[in-house]
N, C-alpha and C. Protein backbone atom coordinates (compact mmCIF):
# COMPACT_ATOMS: atom_id res chain seq x y z
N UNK A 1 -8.06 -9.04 2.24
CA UNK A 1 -8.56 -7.74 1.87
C UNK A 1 -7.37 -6.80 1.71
N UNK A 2 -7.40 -6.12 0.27
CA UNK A 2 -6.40 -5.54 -0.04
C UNK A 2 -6.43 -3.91 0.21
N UNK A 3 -6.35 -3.03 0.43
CA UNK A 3 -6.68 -1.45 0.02
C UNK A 3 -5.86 -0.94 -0.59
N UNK A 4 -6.02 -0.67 -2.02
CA UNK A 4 -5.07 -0.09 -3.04
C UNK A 4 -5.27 1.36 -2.98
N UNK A 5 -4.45 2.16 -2.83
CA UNK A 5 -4.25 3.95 -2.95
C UNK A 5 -4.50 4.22 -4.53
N UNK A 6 -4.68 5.22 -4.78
CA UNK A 6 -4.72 6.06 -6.27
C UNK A 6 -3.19 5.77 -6.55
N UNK A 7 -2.02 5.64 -5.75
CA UNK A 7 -0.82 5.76 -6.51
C UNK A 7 -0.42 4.69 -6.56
N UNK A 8 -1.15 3.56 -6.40
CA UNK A 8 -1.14 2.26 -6.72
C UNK A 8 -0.65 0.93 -5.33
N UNK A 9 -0.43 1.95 -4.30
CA UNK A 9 -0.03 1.38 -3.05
C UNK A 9 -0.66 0.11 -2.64
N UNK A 10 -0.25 -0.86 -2.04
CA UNK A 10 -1.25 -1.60 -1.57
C UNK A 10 -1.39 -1.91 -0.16
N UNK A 11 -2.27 -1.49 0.65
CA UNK A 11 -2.27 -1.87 2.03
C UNK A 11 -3.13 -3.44 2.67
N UNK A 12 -2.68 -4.25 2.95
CA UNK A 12 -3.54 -5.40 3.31
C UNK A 12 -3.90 -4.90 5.00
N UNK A 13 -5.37 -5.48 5.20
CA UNK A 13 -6.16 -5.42 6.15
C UNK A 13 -6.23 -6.52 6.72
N UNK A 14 -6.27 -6.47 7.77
CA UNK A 14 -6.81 -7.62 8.49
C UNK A 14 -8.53 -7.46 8.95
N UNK A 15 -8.82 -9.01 8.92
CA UNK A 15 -10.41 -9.12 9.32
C UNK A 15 -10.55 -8.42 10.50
N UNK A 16 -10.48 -7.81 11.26
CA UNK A 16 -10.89 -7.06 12.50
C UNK A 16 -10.95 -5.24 11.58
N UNK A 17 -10.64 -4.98 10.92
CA UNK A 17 -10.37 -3.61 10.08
C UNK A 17 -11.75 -3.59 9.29
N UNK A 18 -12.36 -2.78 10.04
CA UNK A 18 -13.51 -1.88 9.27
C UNK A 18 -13.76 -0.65 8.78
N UNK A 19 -13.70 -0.38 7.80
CA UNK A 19 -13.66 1.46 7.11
C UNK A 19 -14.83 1.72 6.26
N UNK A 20 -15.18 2.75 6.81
CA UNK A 20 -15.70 3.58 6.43
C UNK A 20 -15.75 5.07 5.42
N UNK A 21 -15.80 5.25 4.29
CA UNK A 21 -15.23 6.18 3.59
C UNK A 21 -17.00 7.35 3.17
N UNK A 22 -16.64 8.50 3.26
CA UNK A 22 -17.87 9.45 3.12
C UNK A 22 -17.08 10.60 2.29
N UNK A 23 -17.57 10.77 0.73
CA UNK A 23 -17.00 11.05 -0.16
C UNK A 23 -18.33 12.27 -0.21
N UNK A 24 -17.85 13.25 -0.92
CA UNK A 24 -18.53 14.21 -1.53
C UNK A 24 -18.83 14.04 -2.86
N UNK A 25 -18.40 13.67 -3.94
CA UNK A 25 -18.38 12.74 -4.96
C UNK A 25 -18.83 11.62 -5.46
N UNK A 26 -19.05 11.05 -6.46
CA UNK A 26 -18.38 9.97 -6.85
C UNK A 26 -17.63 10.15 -8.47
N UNK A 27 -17.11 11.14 -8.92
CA UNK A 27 -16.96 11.12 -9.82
C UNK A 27 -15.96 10.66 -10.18
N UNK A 28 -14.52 10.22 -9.02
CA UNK A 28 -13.37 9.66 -9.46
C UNK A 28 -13.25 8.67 -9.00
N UNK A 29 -14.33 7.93 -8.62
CA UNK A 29 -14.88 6.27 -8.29
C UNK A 29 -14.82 5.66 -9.72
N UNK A 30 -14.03 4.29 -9.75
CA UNK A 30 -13.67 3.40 -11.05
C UNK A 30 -14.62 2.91 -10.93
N UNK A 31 -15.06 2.02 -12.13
CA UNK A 31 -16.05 0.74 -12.34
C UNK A 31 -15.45 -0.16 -11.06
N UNK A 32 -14.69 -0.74 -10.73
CA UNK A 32 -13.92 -1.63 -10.17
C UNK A 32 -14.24 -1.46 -8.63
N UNK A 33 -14.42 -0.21 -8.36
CA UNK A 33 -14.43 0.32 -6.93
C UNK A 33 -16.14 0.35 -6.66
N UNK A 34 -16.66 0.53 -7.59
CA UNK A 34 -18.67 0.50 -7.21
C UNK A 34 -18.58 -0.93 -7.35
N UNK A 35 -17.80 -2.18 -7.94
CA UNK A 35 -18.54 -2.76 -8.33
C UNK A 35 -17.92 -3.70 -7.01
N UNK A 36 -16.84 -3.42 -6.00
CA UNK A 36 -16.70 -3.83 -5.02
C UNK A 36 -16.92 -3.36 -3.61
N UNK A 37 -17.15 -2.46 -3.74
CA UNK A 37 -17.70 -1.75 -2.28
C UNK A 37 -19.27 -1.08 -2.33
N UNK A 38 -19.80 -1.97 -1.28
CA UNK A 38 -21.30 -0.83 -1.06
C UNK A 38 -20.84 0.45 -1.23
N UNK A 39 -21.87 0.90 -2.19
CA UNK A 39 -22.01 2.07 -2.37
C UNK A 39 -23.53 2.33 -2.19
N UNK A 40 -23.26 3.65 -0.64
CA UNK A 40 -24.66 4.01 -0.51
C UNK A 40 -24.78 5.42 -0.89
N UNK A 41 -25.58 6.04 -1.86
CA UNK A 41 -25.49 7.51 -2.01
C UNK A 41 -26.95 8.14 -1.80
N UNK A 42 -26.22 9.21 -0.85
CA UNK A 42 -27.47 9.59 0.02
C UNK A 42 -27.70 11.14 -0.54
N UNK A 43 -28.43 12.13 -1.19
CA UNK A 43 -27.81 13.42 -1.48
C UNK A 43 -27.68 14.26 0.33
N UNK A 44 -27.20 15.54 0.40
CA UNK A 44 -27.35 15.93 1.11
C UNK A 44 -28.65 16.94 1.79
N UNK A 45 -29.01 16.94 0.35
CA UNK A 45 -30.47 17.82 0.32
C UNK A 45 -31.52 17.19 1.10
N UNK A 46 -31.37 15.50 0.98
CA UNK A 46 -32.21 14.83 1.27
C UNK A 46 -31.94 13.80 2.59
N UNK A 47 -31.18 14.09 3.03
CA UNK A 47 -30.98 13.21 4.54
C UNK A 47 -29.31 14.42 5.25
N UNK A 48 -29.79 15.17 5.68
CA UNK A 48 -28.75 15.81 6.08
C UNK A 48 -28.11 15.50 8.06
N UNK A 49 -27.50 15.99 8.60
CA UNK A 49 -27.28 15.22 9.66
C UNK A 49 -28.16 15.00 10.83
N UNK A 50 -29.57 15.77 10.77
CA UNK A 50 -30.49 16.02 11.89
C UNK A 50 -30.83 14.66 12.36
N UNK A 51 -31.47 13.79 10.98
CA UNK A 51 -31.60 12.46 11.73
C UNK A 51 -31.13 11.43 12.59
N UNK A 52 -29.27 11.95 12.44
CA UNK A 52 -28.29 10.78 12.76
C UNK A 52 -28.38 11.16 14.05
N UNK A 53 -28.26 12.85 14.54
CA UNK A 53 -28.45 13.04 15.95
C UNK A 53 -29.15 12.72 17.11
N UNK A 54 -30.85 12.73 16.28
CA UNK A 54 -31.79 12.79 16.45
C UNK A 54 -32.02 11.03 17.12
N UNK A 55 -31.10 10.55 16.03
CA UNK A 55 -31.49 8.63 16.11
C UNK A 55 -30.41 8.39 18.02
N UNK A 56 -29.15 9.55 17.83
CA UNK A 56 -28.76 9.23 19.02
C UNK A 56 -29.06 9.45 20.21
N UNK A 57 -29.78 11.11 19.91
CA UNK A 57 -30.90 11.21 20.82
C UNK A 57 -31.87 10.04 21.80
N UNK A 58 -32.45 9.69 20.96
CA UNK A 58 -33.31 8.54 21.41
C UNK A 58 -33.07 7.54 21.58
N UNK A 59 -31.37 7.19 21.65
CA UNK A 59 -30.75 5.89 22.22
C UNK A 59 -30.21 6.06 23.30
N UNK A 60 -30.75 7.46 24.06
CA UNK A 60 -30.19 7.70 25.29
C UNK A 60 -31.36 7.39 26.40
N UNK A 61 -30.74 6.32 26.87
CA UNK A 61 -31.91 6.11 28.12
C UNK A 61 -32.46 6.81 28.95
N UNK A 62 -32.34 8.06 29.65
CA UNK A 62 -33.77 8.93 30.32
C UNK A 62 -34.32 9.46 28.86
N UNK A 63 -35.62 9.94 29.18
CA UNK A 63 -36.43 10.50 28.48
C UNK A 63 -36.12 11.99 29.21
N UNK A 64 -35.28 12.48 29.89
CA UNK A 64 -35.69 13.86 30.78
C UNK A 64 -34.61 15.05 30.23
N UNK A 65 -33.36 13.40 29.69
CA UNK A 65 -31.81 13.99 29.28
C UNK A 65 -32.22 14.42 27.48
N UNK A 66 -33.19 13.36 27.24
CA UNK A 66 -33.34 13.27 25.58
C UNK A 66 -33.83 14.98 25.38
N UNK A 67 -34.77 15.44 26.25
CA UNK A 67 -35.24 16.37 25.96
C UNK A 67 -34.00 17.90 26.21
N UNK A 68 -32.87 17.46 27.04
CA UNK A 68 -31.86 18.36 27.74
C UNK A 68 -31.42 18.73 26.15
N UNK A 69 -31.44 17.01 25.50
CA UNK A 69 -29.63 17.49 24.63
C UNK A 69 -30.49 17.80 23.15
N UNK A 70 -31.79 17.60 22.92
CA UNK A 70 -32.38 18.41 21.67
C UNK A 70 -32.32 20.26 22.04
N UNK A 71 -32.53 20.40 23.12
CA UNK A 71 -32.17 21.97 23.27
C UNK A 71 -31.45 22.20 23.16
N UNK A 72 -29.85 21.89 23.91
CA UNK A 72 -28.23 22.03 23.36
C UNK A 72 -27.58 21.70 21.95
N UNK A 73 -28.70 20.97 21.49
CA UNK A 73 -28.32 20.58 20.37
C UNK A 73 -28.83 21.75 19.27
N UNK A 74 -30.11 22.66 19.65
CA UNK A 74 -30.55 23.50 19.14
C UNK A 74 -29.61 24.50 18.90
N UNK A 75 -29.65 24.96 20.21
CA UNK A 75 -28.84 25.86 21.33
C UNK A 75 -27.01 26.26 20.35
N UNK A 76 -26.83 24.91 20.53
CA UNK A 76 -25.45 25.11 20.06
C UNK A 76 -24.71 25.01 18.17
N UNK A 77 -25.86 23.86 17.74
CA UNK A 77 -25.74 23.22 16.13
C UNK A 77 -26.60 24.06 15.49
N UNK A 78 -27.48 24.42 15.77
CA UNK A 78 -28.67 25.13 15.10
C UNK A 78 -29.28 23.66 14.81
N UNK A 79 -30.55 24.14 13.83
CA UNK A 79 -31.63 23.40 13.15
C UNK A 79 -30.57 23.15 11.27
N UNK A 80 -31.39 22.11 10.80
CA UNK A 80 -30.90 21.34 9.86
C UNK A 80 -31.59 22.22 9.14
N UNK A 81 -32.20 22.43 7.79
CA UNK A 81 -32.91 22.73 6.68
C UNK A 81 -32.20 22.35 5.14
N UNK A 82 -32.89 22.25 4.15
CA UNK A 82 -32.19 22.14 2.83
C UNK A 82 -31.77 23.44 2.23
N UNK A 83 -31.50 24.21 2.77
CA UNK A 83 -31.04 25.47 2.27
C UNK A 83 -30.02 26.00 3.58
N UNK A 84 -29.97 25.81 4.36
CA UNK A 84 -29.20 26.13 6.09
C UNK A 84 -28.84 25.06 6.94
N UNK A 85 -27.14 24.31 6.80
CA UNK A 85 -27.06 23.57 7.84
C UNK A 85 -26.93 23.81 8.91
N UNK A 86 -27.17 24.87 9.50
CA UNK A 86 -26.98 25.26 11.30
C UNK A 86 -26.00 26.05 11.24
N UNK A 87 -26.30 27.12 12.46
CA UNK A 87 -25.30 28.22 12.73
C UNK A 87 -23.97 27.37 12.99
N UNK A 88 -23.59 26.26 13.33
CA UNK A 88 -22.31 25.95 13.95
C UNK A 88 -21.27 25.77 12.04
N UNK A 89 -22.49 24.74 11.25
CA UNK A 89 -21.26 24.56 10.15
C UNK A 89 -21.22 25.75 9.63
N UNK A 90 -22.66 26.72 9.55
CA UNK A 90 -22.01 27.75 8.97
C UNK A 90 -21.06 28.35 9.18
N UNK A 91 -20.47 28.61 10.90
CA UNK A 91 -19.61 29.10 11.26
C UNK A 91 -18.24 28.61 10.80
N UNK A 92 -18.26 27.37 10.84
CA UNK A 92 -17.03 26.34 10.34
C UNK A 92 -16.56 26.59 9.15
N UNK A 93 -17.38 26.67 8.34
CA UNK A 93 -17.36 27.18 6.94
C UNK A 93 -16.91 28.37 6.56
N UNK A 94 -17.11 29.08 7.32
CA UNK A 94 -16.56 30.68 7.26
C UNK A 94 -15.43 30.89 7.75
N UNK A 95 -15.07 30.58 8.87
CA UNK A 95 -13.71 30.70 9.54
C UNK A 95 -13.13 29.58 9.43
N UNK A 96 -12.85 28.41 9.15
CA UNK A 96 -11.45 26.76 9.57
C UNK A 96 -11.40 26.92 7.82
N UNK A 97 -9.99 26.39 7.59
CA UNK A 97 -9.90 25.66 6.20
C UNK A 97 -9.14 24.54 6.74
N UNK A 98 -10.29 23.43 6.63
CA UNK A 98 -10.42 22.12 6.52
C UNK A 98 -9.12 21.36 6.40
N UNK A 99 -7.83 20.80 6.62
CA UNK A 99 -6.91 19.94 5.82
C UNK A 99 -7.77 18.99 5.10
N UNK A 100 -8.69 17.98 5.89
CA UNK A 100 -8.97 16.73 5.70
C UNK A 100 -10.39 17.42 4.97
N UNK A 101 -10.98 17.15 4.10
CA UNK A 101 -12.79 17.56 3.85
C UNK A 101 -13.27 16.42 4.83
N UNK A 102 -14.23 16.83 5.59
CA UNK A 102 -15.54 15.75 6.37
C UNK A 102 -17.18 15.98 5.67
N UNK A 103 -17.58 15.54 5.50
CA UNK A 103 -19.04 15.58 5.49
C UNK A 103 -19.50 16.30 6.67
N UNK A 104 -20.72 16.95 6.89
CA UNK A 104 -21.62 17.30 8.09
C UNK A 104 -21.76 16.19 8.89
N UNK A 105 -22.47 15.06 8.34
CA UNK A 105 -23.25 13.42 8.70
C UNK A 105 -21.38 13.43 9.20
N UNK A 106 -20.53 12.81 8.62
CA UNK A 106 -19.35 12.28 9.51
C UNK A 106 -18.84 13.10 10.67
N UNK A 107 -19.28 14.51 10.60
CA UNK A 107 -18.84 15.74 11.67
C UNK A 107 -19.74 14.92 13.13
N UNK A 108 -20.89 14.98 12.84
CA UNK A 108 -22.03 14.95 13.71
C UNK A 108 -21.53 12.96 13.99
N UNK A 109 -21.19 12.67 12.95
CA UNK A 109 -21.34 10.89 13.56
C UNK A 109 -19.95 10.70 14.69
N UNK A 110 -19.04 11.33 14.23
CA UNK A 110 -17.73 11.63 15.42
C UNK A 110 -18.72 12.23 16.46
N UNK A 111 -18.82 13.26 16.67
CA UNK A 111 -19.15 14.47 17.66
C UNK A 111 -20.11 13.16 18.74
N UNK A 112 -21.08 12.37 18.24
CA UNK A 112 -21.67 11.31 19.09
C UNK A 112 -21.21 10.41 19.52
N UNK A 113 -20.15 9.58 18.82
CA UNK A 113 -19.06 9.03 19.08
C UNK A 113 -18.21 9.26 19.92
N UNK A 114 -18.02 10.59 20.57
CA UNK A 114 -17.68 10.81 21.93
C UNK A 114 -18.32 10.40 23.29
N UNK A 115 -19.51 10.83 23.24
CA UNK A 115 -20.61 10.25 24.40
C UNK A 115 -20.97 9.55 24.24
């Protein structure tokens, strides 16, 4: 497994190397690159990060904590909507300029990835 850069670099992987890439785009995706990597495209309108939380939520064994961290999760992220991702990205959005762009879904899939 090879990973070629845009400037033509080539990085070889080893089988233990798994990546993950979460693009805002696909518009500077080659034929070559859909036609070798799953490509899953999700819009954001339509699966935004509530579920991913929500799924970790409920992989937490008490039922007493599940109910703790949907309130903190309220509390602190806000609520999801298709027009409002939560007081926190809004905040993010307004005040940080980004080096790296993340998705919301990759913000929130780190942020669980801690606990």
């Amino acid at each position: 497994q090879i990973l070629t850069l845009a400037n033509g670099d080539r990085i070889p992987m080893t089988d233990n190397v798994k990546m993950m890439f979460e693009v805002e785009t696909l518009v500077n995706a080659s034929p070559a690159t859909v036609s070798r990597a799953g490509i899953i495209y999700v819009s954001d309108t339509d699966l935004d990060w509530s579920p991913v939380i929500e799924a970790w939520v409920r992989r937490r064994p008490c039922t007493e904590r599940q109910t703790i961290l949907r309130d903190l999760i309220t509390k602190w992220l806000g609520k999801s909507t298709p027009t409002d991702p939560g007081h926190c990205f809004d905040f993010l959005n307004r005040n940080t300029n980004e080096v790296m762009k993340e998705g919301r879904v990759g913000r929130i899939t780190s942020l669980t990835q801690l606990f």
